[in-house]
C-alpha atoms as a PDB file:
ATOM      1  CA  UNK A   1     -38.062 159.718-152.432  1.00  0.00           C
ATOM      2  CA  UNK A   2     -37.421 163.088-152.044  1.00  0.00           C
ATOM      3  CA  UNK A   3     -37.093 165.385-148.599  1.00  0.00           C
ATOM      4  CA  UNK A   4     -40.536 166.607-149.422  1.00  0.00           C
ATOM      5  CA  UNK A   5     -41.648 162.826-149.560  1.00  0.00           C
ATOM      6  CA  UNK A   6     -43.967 161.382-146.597  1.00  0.00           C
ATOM      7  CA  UNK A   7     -40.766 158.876-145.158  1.00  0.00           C
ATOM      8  CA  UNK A   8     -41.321 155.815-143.888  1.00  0.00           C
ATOM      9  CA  UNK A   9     -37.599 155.170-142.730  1.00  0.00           C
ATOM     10  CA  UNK A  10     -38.465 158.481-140.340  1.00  0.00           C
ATOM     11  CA  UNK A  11     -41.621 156.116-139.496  1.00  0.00           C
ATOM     12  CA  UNK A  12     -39.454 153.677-137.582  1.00  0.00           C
ATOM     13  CA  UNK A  13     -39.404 153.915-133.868  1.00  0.00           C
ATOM     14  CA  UNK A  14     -36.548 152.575-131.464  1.00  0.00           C
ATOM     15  CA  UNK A  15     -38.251 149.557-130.116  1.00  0.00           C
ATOM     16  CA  UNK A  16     -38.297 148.031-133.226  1.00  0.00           C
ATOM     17  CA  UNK A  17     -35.986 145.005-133.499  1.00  0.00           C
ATOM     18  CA  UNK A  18     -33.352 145.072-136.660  1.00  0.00           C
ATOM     19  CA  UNK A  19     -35.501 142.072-138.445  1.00  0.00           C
ATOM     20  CA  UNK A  20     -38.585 143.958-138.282  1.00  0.00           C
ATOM     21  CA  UNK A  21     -37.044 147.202-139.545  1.00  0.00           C
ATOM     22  CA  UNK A  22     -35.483 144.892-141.838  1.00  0.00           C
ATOM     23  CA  UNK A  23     -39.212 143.388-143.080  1.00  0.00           C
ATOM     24  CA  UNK A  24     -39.937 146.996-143.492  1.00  0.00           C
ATOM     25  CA  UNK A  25     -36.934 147.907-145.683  1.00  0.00           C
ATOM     26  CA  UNK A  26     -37.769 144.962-147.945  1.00  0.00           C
ATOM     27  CA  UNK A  27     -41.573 145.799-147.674  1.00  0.00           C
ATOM     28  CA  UNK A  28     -41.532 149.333-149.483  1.00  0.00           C
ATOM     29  CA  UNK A  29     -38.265 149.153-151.129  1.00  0.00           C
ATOM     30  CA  UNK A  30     -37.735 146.061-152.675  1.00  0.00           C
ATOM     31  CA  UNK A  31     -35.258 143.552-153.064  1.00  0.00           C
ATOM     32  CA  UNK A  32     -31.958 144.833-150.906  1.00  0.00           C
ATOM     33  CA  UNK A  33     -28.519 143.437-150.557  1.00  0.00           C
ATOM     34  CA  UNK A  34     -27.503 142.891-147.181  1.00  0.00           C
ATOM     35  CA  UNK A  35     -24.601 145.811-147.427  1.00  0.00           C
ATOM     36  CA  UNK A  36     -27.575 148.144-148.474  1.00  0.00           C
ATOM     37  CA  UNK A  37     -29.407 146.978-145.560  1.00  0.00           C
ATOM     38  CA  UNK A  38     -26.914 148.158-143.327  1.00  0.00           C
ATOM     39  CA  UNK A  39     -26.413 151.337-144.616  1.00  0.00           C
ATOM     40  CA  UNK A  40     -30.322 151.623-144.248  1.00  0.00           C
ATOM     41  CA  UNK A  41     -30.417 150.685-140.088  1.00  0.00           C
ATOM     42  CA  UNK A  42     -26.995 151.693-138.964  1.00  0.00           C
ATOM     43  CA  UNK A  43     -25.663 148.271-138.337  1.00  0.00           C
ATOM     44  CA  UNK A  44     -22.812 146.423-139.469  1.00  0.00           C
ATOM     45  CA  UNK A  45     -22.922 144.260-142.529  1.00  0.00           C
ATOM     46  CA  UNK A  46     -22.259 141.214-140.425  1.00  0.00           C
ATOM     47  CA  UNK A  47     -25.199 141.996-138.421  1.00  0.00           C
ATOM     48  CA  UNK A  48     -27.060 142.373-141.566  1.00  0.00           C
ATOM     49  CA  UNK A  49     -26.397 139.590-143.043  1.00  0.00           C
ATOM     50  CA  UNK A  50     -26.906 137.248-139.726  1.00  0.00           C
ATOM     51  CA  UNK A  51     -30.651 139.190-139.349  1.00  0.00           C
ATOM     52  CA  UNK A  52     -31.269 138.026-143.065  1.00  0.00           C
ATOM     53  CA  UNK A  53     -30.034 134.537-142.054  1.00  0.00           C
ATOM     54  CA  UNK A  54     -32.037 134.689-139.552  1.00  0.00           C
ATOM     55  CA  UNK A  55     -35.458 135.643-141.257  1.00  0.00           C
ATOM     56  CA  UNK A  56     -34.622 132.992-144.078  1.00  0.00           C
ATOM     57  CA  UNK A  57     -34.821 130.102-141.528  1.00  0.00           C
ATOM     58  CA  UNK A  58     -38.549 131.612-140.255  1.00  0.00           C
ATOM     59  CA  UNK A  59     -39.373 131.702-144.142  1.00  0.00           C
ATOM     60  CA  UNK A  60     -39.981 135.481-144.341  1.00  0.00           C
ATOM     61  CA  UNK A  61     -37.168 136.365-146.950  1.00  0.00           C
ATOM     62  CA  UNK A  62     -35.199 134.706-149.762  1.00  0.00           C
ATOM     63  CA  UNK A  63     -32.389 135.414-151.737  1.00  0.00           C
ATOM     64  CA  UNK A  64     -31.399 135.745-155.563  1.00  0.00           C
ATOM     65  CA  UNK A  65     -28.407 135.712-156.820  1.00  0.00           C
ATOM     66  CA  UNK A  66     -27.260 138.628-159.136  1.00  0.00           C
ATOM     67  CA  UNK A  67     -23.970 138.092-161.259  1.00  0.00           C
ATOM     68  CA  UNK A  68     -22.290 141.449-162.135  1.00  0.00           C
ATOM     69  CA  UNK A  69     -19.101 139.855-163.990  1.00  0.00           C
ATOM     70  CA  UNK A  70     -15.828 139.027-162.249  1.00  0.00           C
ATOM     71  CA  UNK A  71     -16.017 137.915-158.849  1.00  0.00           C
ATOM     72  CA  UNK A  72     -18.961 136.498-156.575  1.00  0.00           C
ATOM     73  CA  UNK A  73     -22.344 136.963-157.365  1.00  0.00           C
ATOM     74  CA  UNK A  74     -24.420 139.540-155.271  1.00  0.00           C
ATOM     75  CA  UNK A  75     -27.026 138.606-153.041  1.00  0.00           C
ATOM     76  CA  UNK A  76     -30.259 140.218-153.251  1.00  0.00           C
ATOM     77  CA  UNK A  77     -32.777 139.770-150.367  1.00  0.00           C
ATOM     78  CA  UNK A  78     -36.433 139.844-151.026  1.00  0.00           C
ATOM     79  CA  UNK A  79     -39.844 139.019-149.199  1.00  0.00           C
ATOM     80  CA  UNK A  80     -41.383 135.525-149.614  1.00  0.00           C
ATOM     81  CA  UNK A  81     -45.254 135.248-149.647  1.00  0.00           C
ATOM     82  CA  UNK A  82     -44.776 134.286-145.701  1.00  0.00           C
ATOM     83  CA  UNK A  83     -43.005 137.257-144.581  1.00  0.00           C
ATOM     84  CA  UNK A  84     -45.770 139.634-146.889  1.00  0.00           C
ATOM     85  CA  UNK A  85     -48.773 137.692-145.305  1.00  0.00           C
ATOM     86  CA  UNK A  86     -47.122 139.919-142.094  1.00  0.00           C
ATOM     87  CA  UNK A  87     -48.773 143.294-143.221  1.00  0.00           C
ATOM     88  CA  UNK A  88     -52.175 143.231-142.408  1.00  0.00           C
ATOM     89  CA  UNK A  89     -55.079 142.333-145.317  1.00  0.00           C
ATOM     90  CA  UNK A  90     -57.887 143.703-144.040  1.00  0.00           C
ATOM     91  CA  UNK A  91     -60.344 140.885-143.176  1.00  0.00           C
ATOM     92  CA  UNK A  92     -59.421 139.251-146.563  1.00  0.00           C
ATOM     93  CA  UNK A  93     -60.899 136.096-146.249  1.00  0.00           C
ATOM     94  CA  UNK A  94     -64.259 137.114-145.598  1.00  0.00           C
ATOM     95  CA  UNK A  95     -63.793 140.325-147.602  1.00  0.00           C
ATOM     96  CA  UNK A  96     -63.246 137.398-150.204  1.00  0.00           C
ATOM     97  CA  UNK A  97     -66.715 134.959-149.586  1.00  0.00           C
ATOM     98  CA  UNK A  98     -69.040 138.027-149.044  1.00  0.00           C
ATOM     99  CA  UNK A  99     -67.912 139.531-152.528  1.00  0.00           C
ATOM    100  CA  UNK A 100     -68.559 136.023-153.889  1.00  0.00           C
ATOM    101  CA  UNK A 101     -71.965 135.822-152.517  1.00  0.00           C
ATOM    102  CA  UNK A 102     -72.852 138.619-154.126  1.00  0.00           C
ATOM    103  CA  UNK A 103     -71.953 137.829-156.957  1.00  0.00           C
ATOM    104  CA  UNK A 104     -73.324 134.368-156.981  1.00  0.00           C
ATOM    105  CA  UNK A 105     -76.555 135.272-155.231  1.00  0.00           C
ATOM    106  CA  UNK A 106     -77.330 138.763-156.842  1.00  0.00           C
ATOM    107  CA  UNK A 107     -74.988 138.918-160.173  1.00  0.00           C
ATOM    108  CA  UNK A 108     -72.166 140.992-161.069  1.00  0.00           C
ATOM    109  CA  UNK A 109     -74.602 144.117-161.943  1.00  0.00           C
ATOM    110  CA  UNK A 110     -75.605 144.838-158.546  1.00  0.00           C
ATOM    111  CA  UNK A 111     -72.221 143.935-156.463  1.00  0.00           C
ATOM    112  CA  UNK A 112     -70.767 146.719-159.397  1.00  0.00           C
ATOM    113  CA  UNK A 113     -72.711 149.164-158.337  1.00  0.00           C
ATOM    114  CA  UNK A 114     -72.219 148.179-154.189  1.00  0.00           C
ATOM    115  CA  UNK A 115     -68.535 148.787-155.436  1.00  0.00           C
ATOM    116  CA  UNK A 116     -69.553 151.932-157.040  1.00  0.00           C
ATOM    117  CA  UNK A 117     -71.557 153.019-153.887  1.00  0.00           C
ATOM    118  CA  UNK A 118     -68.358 152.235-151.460  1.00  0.00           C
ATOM    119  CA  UNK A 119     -66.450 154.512-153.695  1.00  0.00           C
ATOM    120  CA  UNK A 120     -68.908 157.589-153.417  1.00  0.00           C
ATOM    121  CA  UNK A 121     -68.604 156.873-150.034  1.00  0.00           C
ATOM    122  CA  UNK A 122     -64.943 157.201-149.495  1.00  0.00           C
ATOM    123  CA  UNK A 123     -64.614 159.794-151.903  1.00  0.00           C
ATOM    124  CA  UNK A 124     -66.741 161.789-149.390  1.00  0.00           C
ATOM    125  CA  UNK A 125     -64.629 161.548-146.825  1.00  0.00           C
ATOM    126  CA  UNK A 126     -61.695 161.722-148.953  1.00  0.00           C
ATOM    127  CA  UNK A 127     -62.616 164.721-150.004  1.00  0.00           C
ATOM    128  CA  UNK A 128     -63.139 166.148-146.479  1.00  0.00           C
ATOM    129  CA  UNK A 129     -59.835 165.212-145.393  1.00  0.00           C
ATOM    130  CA  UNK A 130     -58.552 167.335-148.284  1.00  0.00           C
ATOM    131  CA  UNK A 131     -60.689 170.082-148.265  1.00  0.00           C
ATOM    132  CA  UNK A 132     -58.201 172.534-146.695  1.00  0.00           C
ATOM    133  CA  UNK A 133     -55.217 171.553-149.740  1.00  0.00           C
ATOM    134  CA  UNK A 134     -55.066 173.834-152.063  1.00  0.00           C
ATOM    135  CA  UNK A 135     -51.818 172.901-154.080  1.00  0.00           C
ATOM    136  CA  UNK A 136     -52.077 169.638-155.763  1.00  0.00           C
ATOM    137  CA  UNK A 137     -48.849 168.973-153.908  1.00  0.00           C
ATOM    138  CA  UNK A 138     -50.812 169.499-150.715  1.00  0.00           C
ATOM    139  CA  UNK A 139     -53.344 167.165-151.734  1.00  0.00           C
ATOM    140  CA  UNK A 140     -50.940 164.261-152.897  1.00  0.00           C
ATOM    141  CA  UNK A 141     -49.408 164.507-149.427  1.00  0.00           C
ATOM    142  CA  UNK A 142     -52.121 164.677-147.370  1.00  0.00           C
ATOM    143  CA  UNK A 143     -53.765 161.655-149.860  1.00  0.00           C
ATOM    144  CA  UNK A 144     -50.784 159.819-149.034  1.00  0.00           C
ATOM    145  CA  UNK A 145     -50.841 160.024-145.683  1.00  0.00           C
ATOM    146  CA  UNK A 146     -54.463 159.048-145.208  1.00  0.00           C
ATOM    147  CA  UNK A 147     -53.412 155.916-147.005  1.00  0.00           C
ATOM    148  CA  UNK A 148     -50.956 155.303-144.743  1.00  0.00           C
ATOM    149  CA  UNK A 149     -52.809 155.296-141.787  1.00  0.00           C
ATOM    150  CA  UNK A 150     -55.396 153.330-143.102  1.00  0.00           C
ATOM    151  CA  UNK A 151     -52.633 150.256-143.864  1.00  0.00           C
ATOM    152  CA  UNK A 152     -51.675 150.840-147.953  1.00  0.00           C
ATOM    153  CA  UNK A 153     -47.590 152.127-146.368  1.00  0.00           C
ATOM    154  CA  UNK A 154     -48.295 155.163-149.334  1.00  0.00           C
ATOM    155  CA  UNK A 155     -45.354 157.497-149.963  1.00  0.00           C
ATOM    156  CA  UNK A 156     -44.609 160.292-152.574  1.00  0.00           C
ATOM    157  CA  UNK A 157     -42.268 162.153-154.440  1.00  0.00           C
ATOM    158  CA  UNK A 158     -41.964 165.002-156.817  1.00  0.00           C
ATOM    159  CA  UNK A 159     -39.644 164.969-159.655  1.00  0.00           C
ATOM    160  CA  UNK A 160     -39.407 166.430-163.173  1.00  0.00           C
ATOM    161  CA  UNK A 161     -42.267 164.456-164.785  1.00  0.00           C
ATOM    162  CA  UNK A 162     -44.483 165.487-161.846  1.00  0.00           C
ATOM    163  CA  UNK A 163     -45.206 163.288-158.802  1.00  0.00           C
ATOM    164  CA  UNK A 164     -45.417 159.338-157.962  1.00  0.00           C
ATOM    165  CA  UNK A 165     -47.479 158.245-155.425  1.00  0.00           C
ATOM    166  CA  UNK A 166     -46.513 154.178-154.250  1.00  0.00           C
ATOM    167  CA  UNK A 167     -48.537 152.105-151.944  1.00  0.00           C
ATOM    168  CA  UNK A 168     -46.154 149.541-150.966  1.00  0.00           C
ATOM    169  CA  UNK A 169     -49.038 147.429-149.556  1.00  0.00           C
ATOM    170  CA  UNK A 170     -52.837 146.809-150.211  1.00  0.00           C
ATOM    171  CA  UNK A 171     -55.059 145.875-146.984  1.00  0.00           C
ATOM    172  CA  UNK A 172     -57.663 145.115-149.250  1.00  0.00           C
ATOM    173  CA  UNK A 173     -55.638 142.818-152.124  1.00  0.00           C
ATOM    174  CA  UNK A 174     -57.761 139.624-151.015  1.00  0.00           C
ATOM    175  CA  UNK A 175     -60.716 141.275-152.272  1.00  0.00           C
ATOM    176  CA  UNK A 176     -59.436 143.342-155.286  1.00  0.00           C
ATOM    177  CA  UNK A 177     -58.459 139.706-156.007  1.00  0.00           C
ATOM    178  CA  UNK A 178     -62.216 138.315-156.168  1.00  0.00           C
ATOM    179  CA  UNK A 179     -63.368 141.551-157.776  1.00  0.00           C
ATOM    180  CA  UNK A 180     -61.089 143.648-160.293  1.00  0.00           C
ATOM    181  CA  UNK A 181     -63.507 146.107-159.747  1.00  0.00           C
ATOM    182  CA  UNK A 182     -62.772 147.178-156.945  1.00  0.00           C
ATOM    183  CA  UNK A 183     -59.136 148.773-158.266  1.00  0.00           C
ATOM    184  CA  UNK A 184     -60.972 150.280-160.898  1.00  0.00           C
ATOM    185  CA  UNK A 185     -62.758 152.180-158.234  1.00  0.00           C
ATOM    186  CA  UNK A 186     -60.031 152.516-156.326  1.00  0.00           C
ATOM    187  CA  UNK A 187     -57.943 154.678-159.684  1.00  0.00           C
ATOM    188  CA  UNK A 188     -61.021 156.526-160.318  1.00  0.00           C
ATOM    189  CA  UNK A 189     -61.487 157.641-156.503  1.00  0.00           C
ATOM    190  CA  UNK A 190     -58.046 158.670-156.902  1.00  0.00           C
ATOM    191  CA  UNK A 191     -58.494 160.580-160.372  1.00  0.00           C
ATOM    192  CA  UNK A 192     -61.652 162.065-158.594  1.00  0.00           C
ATOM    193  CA  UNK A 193     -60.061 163.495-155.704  1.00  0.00           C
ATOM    194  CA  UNK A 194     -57.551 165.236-157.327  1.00  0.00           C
ATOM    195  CA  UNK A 195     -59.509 166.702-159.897  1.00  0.00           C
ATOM    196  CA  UNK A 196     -59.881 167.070-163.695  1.00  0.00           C
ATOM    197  CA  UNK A 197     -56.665 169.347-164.125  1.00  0.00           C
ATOM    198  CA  UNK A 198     -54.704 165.942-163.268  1.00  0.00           C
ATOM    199  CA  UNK A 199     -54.042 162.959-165.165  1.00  0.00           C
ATOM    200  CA  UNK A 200     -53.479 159.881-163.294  1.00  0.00           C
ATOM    201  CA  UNK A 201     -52.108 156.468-164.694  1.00  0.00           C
ATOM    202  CA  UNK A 202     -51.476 153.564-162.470  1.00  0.00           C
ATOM    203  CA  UNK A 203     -47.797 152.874-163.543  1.00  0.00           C
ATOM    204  CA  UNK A 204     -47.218 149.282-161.159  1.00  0.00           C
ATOM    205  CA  UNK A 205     -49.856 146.791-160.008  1.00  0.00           C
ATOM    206  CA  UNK A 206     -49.593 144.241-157.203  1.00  0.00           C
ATOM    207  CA  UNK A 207     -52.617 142.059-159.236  1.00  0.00           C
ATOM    208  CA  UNK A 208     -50.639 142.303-162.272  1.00  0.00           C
ATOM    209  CA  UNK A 209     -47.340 140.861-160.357  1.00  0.00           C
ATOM    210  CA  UNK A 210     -45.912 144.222-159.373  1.00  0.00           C
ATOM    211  CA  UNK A 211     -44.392 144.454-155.603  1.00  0.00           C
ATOM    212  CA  UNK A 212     -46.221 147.680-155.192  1.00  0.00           C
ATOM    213  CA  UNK A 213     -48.710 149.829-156.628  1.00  0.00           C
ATOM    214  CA  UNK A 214     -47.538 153.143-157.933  1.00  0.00           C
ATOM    215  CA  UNK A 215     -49.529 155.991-159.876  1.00  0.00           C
ATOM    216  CA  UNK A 216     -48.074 158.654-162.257  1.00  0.00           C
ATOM    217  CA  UNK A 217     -49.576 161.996-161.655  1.00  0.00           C
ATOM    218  CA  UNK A 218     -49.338 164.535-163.725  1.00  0.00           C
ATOM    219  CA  UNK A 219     -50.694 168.094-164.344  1.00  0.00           C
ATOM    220  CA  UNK A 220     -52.882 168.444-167.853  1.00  0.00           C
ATOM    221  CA  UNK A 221     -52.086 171.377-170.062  1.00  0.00           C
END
């Protein structure tokens, strides 16, 4: 990510231990070898490597090996489902059985459009948030860090084919889960709020097996 970029390593605050800035790391950046990690918190690669040891015995990472020719293999170090069940899903379980209520008691028609209606809704207030942006820059960062308050850990970037937005986590997975829907609305509140000068294609999916989501933005000519 660029300097421009809303940074989450500038998110971390002293009082957090090495393993949780470590969960972090591994959270919005993907699989890391221990050497990285150390260049990433300031530590030594012993005490990387012993934090990583230490987070494998609770069950909250695990390690691949990588062979790159001659010599050992390299050791990549990645979240297991335990140590991503540590960022919050918001209410998922019952987020989960109310959607399939619906659904069971009143069809898929009318929990569609109680999907569609929580989108207008947020992309009200969405919209408020941004109303003072007037670059599309602007509004990407100020998007981004709305997100990130509200629990997706969204970040951006510029570069030559225009911007990426990532949210490295999804509050709300347990229910996009029981109803695909619900990303749909999520892109198109997305689309919406940036306007119709702006094409936006989700790039990475977390339902489709991704670690993230990301979206491609990029201005129509």
């Amino acid at each position: 990510m660029n300097k421009a970029s809303y940074s989450l390593e500038n998110s971390f605050i002293s009082s957090q231990s090495a393993t949780d800035r470590i969960v972090m790391v591994l959270k919005t950046q993907g699989a890391q070898t221990a050497g990285n990690l150390a260049k990433i918190l300031g530590i030594t690669g012993e005490g990387a490597r012993l934090h990583l040891l230490k987070l494998a015995e609770e069950g909250l990472v695990q390690a691949t090996s990588e062979s790159r020719g001659v010599g050992r293999p390299t050791l990549n170090w990645s979240l297991t489902a335990v140590g991503n069940a540590r960022f919050p899903n918001a209410h998922g379980e019952l987020s989960t059985q109310l959607l399939n209520t619906i659904k069971n008691e009143l069809g898929d028609a009318i929990l569609e459009q109680i999907i569609d209606k929580r989108g207008e809704d947020i992309l009200l207030r969405y919209a408020e948030e941004l109303k003072s942006c007037h670059t599309l820059e602007e509004k990407i960062a100020r998007f981004a860090t709305i997100r990130q308050q509200e629990g997706y850990l969204a970040d951006w970037a510029k570069d030559d084919l225009g911007f990426l937005l990532v949210e490295n986590h999804c509050p709300i997975c347990a229910a996009a889960n029981a109803s695909p829907a619900i990303c749909q609305s999520e892109l198109k509140i997305l689309k919406q709020v940036l306007g119709p000068a702006v094409n936006v294609q989700r790039v990475e999916h977390i339902l489709e097996g991704a670690r993230r989501c990301a979206y491609r933005i990029t201005v129509l000519h």
